[in-house]
C-alpha atoms as a PDB file:
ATOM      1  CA  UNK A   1      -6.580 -30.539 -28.426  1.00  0.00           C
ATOM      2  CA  UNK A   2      -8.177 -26.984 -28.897  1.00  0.00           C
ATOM      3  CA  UNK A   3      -6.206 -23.955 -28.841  1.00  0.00           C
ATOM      4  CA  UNK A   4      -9.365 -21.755 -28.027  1.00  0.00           C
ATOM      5  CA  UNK A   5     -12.632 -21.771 -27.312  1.00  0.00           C
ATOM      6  CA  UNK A   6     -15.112 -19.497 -28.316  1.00  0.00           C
ATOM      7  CA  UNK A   7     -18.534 -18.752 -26.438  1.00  0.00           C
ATOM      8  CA  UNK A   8     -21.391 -16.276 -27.313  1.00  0.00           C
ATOM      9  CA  UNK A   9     -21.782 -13.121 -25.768  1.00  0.00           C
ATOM     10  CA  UNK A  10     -19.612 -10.322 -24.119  1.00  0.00           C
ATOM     11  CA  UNK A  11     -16.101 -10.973 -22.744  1.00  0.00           C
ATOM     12  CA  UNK A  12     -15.984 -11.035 -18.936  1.00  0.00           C
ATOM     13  CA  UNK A  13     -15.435  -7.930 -16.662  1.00  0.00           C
ATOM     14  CA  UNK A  14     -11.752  -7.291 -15.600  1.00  0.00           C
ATOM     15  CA  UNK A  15     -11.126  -7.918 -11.805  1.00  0.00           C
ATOM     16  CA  UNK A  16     -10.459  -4.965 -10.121  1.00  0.00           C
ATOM     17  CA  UNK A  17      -7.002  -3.484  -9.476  1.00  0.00           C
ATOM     18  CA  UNK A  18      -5.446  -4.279  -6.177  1.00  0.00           C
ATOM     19  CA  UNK A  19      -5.562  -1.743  -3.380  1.00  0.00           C
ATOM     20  CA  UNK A  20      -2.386   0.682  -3.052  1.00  0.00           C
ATOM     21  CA  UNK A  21       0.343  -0.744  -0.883  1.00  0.00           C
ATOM     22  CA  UNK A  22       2.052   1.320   1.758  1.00  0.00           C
ATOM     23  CA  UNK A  23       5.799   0.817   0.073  1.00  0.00           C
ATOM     24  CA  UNK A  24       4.030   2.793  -3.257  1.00  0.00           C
ATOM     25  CA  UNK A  25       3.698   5.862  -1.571  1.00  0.00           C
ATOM     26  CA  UNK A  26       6.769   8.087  -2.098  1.00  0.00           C
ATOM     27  CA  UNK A  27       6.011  10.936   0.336  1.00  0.00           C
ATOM     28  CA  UNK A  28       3.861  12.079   3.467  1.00  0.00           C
ATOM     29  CA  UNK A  29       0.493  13.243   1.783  1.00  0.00           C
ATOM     30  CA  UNK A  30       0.608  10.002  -0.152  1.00  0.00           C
ATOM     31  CA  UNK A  31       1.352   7.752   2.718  1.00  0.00           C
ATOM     32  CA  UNK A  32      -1.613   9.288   4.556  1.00  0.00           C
ATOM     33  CA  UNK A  33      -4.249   8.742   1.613  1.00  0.00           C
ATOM     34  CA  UNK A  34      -3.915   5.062   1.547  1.00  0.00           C
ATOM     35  CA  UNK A  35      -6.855   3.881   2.647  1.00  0.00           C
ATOM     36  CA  UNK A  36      -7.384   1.151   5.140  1.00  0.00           C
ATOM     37  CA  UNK A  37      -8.162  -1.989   3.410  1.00  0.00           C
ATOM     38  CA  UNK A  38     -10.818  -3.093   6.650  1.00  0.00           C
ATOM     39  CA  UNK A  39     -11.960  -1.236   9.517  1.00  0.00           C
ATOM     40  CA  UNK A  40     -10.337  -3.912  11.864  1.00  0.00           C
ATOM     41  CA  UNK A  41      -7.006  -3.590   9.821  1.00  0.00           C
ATOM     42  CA  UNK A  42      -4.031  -1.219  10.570  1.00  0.00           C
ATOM     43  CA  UNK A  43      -3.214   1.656   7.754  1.00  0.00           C
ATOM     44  CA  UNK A  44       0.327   3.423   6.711  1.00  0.00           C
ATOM     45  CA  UNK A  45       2.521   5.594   8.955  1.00  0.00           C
ATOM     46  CA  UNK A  46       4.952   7.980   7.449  1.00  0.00           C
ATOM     47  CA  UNK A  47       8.041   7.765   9.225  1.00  0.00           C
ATOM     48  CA  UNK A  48      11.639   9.959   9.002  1.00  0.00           C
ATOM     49  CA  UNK A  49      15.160   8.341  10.382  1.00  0.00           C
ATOM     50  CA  UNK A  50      16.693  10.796  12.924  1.00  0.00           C
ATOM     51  CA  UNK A  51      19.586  11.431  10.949  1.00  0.00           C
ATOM     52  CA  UNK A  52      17.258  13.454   8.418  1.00  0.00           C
ATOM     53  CA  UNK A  53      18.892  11.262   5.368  1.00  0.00           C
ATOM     54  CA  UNK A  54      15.519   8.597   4.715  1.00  0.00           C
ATOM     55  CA  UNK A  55      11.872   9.059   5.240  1.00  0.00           C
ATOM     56  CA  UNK A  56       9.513   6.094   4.291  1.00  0.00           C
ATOM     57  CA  UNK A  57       5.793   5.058   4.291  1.00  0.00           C
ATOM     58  CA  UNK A  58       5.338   1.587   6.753  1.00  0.00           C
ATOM     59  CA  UNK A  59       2.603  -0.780   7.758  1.00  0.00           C
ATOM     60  CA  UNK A  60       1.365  -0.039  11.133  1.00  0.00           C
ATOM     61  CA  UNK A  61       2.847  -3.361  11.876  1.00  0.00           C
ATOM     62  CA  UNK A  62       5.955  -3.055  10.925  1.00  0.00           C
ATOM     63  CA  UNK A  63       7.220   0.380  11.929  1.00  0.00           C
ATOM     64  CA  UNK A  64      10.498   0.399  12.260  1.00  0.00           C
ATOM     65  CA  UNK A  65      12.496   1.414  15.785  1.00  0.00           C
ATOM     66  CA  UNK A  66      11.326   4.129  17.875  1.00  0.00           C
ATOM     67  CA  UNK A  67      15.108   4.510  18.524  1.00  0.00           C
ATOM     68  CA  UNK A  68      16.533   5.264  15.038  1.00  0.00           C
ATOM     69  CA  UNK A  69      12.803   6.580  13.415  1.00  0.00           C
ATOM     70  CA  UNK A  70      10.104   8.771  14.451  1.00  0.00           C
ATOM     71  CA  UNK A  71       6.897   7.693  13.145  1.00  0.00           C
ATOM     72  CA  UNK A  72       3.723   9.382  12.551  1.00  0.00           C
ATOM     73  CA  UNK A  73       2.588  13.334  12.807  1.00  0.00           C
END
């Protein structure tokens, strides 16, 4: 059984890293720069609890509720 195998030439390109997620960005500006990954795909939302204690970056589709949170600008 062969432990390696070795071919001619140069070693293949990495793949590329993955996109940025909405749960890496840690603040407004950064929640905003995530680009949408598709035109016909929803981007982040920066949203704050009422309370003033928590403020997180969310997929459009899964904001969390209008009751507790406001979302967006």
């Amino acid at each position: 059984m062969p432990y390696a195998i070795l071919l001619d030439g140069p070693n293949p390109r990495p793949p590329p890293p993955p996109p940025p997620r909405c749960v890496d960005a840690y603040n407004a500006t950064g929640c905003a720069a995530i680009p949408k990954p598709s035109p016909s795909s929803d981007g982040c939302t920066w949203c704050a609890s009422k309370d003033g204690v928590h403020a997180l970056c969310f997929a459009d589709k899964h904001t969390p509720d209008a009751s507790a949170w406001k979302c967006g600008a």
